[in-house]
C-alpha atoms as a PDB file:
ATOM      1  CA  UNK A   1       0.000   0.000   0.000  1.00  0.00           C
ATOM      2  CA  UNK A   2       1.470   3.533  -0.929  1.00  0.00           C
ATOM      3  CA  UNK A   3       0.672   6.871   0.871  1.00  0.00           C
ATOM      4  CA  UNK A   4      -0.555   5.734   4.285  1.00  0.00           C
ATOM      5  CA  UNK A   5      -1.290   8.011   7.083  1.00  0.00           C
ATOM      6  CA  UNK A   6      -3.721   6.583   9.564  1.00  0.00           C
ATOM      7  CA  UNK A   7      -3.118   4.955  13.007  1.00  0.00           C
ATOM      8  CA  UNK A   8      -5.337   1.818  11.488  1.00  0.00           C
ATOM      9  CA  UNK A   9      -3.276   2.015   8.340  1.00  0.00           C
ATOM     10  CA  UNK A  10      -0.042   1.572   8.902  1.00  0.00           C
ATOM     11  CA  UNK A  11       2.821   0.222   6.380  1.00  0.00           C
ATOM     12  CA  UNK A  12       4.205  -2.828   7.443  1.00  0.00           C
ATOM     13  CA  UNK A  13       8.048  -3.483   6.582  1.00  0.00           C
ATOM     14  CA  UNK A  14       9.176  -6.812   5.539  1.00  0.00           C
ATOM     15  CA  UNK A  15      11.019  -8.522   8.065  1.00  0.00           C
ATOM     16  CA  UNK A  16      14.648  -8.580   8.818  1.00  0.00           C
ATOM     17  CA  UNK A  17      15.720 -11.696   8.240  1.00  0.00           C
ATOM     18  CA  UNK A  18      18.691 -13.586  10.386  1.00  0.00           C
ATOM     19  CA  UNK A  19      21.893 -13.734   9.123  1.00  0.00           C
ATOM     20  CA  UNK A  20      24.035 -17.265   8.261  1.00  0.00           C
ATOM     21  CA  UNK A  21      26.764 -18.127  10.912  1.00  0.00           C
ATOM     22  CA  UNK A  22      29.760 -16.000   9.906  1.00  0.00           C
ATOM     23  CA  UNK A  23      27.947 -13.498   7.729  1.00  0.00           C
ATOM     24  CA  UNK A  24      29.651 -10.080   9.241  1.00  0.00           C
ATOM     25  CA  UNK A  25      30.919  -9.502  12.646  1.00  0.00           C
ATOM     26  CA  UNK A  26      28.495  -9.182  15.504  1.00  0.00           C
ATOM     27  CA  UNK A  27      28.776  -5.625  15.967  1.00  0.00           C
ATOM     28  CA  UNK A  28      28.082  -5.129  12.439  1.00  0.00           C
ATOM     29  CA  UNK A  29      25.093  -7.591  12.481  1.00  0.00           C
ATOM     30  CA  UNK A  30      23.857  -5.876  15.742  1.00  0.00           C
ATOM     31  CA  UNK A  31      23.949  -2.413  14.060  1.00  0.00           C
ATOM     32  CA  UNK A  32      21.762  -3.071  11.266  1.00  0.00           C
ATOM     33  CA  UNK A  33      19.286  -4.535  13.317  1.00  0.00           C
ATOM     34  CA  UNK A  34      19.363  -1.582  15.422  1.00  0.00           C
ATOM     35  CA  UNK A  35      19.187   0.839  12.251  1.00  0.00           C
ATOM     36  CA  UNK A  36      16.353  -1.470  11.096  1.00  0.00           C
ATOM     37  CA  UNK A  37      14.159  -1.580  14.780  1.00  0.00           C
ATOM     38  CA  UNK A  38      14.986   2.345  14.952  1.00  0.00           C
ATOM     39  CA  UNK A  39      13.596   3.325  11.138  1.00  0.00           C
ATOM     40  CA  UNK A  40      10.777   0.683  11.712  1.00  0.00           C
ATOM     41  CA  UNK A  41       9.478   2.573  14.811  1.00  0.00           C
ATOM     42  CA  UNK A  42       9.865   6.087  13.200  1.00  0.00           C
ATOM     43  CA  UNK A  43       7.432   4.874  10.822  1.00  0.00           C
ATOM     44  CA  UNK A  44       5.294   3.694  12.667  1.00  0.00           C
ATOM     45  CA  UNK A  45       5.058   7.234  14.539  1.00  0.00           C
ATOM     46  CA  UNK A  46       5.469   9.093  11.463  1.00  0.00           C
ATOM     47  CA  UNK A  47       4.112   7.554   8.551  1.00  0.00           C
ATOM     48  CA  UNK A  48       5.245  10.530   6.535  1.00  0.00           C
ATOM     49  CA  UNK A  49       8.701  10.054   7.027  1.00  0.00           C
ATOM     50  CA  UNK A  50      10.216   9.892   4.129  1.00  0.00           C
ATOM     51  CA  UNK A  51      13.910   9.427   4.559  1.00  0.00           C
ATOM     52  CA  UNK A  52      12.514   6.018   7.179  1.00  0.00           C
ATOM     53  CA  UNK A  53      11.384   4.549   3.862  1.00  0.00           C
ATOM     54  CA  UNK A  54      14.469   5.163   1.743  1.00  0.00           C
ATOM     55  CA  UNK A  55      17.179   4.134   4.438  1.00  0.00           C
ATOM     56  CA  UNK A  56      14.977   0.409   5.121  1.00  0.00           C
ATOM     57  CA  UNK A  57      15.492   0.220   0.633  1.00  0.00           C
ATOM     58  CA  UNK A  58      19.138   0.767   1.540  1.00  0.00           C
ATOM     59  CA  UNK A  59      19.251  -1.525   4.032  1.00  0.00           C
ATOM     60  CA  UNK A  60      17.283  -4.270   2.453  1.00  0.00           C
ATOM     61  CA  UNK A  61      19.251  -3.349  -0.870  1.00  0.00           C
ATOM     62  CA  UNK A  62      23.093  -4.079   1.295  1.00  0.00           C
ATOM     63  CA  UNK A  63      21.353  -7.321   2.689  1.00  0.00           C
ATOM     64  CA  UNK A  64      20.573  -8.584  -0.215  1.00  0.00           C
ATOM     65  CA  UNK A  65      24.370  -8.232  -1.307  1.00  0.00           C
ATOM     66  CA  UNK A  66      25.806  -9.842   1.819  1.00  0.00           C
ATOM     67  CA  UNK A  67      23.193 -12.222   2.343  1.00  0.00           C
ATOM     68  CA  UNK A  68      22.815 -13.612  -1.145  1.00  0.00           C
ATOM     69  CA  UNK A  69      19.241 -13.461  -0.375  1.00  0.00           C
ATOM     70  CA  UNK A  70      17.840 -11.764  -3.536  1.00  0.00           C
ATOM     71  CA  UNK A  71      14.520 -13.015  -4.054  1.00  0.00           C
ATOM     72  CA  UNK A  72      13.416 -11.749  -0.615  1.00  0.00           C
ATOM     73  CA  UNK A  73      15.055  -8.414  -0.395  1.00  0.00           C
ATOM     74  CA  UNK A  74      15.033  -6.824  -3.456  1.00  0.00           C
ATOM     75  CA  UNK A  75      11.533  -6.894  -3.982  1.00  0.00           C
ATOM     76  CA  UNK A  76      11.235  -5.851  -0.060  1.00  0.00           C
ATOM     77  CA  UNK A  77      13.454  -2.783  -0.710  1.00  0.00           C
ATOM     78  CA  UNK A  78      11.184  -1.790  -4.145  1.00  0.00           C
ATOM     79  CA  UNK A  79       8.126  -2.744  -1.790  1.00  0.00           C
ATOM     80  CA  UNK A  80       9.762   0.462   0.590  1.00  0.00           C
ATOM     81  CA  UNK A  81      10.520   2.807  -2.420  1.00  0.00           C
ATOM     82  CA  UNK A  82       7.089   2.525  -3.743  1.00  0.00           C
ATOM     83  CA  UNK A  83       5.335   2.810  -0.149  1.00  0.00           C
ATOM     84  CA  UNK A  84       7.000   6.851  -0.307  1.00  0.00           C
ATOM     85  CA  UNK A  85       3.940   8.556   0.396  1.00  0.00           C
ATOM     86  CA  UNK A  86       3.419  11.257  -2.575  1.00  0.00           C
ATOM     87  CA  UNK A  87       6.400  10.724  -4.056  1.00  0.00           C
ATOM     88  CA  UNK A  88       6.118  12.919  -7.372  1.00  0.00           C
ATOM     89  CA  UNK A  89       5.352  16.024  -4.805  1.00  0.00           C
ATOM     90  CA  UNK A  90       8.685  15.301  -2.331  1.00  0.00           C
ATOM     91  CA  UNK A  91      11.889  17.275  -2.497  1.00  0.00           C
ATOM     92  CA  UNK A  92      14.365  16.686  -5.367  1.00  0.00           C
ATOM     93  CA  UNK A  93      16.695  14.603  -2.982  1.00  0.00           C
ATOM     94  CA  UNK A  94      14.085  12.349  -1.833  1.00  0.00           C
ATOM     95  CA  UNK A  95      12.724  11.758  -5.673  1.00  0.00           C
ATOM     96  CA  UNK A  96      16.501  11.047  -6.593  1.00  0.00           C
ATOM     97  CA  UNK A  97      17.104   8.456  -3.736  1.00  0.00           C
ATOM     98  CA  UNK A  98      14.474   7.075  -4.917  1.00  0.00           C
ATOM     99  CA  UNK A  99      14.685   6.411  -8.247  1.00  0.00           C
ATOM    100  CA  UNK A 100      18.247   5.782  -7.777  1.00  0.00           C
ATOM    101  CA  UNK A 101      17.965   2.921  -5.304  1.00  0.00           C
ATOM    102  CA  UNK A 102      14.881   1.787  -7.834  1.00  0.00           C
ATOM    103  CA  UNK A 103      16.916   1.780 -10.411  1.00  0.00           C
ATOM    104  CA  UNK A 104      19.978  -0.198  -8.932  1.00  0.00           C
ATOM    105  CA  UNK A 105      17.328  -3.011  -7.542  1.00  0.00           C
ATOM    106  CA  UNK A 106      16.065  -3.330 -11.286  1.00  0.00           C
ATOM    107  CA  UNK A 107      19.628  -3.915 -12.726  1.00  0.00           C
ATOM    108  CA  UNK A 108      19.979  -6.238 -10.237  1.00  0.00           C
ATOM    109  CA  UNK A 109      17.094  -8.208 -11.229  1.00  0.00           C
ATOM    110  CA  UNK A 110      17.657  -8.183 -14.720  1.00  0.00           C
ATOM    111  CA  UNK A 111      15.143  -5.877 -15.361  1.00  0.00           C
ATOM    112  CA  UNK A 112      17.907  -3.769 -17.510  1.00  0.00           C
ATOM    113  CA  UNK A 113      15.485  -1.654 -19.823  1.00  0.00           C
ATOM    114  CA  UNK A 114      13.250  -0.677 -16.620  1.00  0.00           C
ATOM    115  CA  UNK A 115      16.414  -0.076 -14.849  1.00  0.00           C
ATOM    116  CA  UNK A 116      17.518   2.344 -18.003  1.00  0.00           C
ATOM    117  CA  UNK A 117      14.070   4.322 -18.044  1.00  0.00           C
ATOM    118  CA  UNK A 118      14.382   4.772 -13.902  1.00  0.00           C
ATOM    119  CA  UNK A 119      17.915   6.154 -13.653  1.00  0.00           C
ATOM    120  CA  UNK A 120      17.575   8.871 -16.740  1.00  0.00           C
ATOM    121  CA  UNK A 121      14.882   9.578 -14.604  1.00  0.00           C
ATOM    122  CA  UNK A 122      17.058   9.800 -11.567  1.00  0.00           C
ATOM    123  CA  UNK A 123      19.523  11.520 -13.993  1.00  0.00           C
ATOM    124  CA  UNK A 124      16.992  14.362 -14.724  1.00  0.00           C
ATOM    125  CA  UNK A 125      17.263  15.389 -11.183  1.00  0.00           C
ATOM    126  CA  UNK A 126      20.444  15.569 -10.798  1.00  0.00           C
ATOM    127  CA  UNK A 127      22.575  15.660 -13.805  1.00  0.00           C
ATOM    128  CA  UNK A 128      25.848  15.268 -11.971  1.00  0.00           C
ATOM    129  CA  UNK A 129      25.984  12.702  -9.837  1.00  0.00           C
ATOM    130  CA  UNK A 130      28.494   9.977 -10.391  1.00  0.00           C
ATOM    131  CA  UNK A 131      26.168   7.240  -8.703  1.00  0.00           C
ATOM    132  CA  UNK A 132      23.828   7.185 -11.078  1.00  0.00           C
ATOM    133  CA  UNK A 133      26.111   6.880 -13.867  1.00  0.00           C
ATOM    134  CA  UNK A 134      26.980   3.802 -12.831  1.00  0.00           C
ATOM    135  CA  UNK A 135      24.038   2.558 -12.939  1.00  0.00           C
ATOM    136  CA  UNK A 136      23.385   3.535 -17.065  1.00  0.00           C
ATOM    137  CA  UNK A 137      26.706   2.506 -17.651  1.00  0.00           C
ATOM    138  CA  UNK A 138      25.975  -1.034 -16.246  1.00  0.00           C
ATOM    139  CA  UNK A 139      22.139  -1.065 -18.020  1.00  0.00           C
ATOM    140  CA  UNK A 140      23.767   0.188 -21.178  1.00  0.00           C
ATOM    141  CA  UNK A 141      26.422  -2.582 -21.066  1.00  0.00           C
ATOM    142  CA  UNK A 142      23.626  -5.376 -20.435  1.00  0.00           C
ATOM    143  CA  UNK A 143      21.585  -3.956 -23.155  1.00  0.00           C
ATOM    144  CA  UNK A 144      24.339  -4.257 -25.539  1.00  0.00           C
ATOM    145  CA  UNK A 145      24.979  -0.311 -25.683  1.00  0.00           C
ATOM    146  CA  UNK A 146      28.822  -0.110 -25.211  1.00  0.00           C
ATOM    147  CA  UNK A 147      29.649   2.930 -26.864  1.00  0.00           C
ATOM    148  CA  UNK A 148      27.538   5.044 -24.534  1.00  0.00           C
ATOM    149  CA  UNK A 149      28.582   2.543 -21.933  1.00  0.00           C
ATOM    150  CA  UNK A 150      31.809   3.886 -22.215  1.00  0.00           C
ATOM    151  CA  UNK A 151      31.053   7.309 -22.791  1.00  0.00           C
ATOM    152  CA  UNK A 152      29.171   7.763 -19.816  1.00  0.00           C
ATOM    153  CA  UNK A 153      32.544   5.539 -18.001  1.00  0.00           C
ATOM    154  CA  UNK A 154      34.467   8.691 -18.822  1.00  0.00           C
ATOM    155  CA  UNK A 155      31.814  10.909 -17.394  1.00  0.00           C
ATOM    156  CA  UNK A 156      31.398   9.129 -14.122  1.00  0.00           C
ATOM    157  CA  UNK A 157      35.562   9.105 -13.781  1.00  0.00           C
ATOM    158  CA  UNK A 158      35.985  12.988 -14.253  1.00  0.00           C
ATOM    159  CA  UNK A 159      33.231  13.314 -12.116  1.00  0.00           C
ATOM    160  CA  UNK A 160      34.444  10.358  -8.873  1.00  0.00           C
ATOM    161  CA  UNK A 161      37.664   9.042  -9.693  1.00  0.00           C
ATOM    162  CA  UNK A 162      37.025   5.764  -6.846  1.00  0.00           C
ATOM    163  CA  UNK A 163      35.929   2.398  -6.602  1.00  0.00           C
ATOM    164  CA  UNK A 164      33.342   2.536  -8.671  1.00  0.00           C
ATOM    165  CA  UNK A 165      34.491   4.202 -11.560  1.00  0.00           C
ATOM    166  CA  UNK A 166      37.400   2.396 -11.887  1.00  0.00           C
ATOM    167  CA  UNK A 167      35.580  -1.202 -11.124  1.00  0.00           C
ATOM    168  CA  UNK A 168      33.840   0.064 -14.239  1.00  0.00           C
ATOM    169  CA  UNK A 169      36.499   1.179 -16.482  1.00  0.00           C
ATOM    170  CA  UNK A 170      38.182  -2.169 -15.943  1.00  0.00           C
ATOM    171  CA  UNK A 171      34.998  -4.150 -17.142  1.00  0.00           C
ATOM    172  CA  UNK A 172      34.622  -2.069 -20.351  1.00  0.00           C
ATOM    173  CA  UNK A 173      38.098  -2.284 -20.689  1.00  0.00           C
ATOM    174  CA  UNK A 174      37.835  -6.559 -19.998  1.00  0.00           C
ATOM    175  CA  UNK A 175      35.013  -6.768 -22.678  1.00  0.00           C
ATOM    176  CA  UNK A 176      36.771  -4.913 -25.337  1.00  0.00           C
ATOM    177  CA  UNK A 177      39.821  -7.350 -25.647  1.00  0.00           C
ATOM    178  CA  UNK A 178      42.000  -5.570 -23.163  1.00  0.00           C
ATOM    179  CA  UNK A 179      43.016  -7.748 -19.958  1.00  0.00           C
ATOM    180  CA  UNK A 180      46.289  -6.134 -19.184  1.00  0.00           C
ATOM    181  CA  UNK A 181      43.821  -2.506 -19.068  1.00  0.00           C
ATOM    182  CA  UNK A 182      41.308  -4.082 -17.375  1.00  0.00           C
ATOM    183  CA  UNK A 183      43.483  -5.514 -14.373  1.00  0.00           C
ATOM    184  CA  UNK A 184      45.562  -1.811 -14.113  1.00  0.00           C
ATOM    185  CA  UNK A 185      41.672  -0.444 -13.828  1.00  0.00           C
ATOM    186  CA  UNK A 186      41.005  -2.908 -11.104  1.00  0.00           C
ATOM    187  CA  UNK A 187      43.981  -2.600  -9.227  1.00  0.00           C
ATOM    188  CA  UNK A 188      42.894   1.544  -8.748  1.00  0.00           C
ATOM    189  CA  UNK A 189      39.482   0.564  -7.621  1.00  0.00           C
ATOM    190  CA  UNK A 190      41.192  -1.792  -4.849  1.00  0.00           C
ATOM    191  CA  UNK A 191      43.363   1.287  -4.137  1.00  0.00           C
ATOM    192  CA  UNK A 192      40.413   3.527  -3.860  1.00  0.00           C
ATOM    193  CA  UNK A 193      38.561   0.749  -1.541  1.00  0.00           C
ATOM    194  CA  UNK A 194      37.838   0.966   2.176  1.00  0.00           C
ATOM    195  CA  UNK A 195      38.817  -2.252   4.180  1.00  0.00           C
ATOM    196  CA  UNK A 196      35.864  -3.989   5.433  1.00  0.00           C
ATOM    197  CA  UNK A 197      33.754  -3.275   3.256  1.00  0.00           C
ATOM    198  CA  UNK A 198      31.422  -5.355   1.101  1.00  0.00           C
ATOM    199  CA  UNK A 199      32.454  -3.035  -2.237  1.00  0.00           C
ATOM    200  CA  UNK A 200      35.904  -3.474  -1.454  1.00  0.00           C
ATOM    201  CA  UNK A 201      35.855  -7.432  -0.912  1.00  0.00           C
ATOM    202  CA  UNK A 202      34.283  -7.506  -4.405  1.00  0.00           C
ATOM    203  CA  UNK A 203      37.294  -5.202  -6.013  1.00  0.00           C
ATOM    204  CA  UNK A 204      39.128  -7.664  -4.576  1.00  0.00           C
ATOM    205  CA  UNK A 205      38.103 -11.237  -5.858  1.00  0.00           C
ATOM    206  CA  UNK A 206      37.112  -9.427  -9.252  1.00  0.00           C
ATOM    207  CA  UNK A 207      41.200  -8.480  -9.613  1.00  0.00           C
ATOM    208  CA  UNK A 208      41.604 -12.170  -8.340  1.00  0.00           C
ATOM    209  CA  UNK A 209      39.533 -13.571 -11.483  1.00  0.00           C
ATOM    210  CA  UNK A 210      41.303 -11.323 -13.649  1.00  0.00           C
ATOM    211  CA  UNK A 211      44.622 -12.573 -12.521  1.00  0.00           C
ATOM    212  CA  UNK A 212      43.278 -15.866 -12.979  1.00  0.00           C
ATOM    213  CA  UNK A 213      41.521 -15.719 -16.524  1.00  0.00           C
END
């Protein structure tokens, strides 16, 4: 249900579901429950709250990603985006979370062309984000658009020179012939990583199957 205000009417978020044995450290596993109790009972005194709904996507979205648990919390983080009472009518940051996040859920389903439509949407809003970029560059690549996939590459790298861009540079680079390019790429995005993080693990065994192929 979208747009719900009344005490009798309340949203109800998907659950948080337990993690595997080994899946993050407790302290890690303990804060995202505790970002996930604390958003859940904002909403459920302000039904309004907008940013509540987008930081449970986000959540949901980085579960899915550690968890491997796709089918269940993509389409719960999409079920949060799309519960954003009066979306069309909130500030531009809020509309570009939004279609953002809905955008990066859709590539990850395969939904590539959907993904497309919602981040030139997101793009609209604001025209120079780097984040989003990513996201066209990996629906153009799935969609068999490389040349734009690449053009928008050099876009997002003038614009973020990190992780990211560089992850993504490498993979162009990869599919056009050009290992040796791709693994310098990758090797900058490792650079540019964070330790501990989920992003940077990926960098990571990425380089490790380039090395390998």
């Amino acid at each position: 249900k979208q747009g719900l205000t009344t005490e009798t009417e309340q949203f109800e978020v998907p659950y948080l579901r337990g993690r595997k044995a080994g899946l993050g450290t407790p302290d890690e596993v303990a804060n995202v429950a505790s970002i996930y109790d604390a958003k859940k009972a904002m909403l459920k005194k302000d039904p309004n709250n907008p940013e509540s709904y987008l930081k449970l996507a986000e959540l949901f979205m980085n579960e899915a990603r550690i968890t491997g648990d796709h089918p269940y919390y993509y389409p719960a983080a999409l079920q949060m985006i799309a519960a954003i009472p009066n979306l069309a009518t909130q500030k531009e940051d809020i509309r570009f979370e939004a279609a953002y996040y809905k955008s990066s859920v859709l590539l990850s389903m395969h939904e590539f062309q959907k993904a497309l439509v919602e981040g030139e949407n997101a793009r609209k809003i604001f025209p120079l984000n780097a984040g989003i970029h990513g996201v066209l560059i990996d629906a153009n690549v799935e969609l068999g658009n490389y040349e734009e996939a690449v053009r928008l590459s050099d876009l997002m790298v003038g614009m973020r020179p990190d992780l990211r861009s560089y992850s993504r540079v490498s993979y162009l680079r990869e599919i056009h012939g050009d290992p040796k390019g791709a693994i310098e790429a990758m090797l900058m995005a490792v650079d540019a990583a964070m330790p501990g993080y989920e992003q940077s693990a990926w960098c990571r065994l990425t380089l490790a199957k380039l090395y390998e192929n």
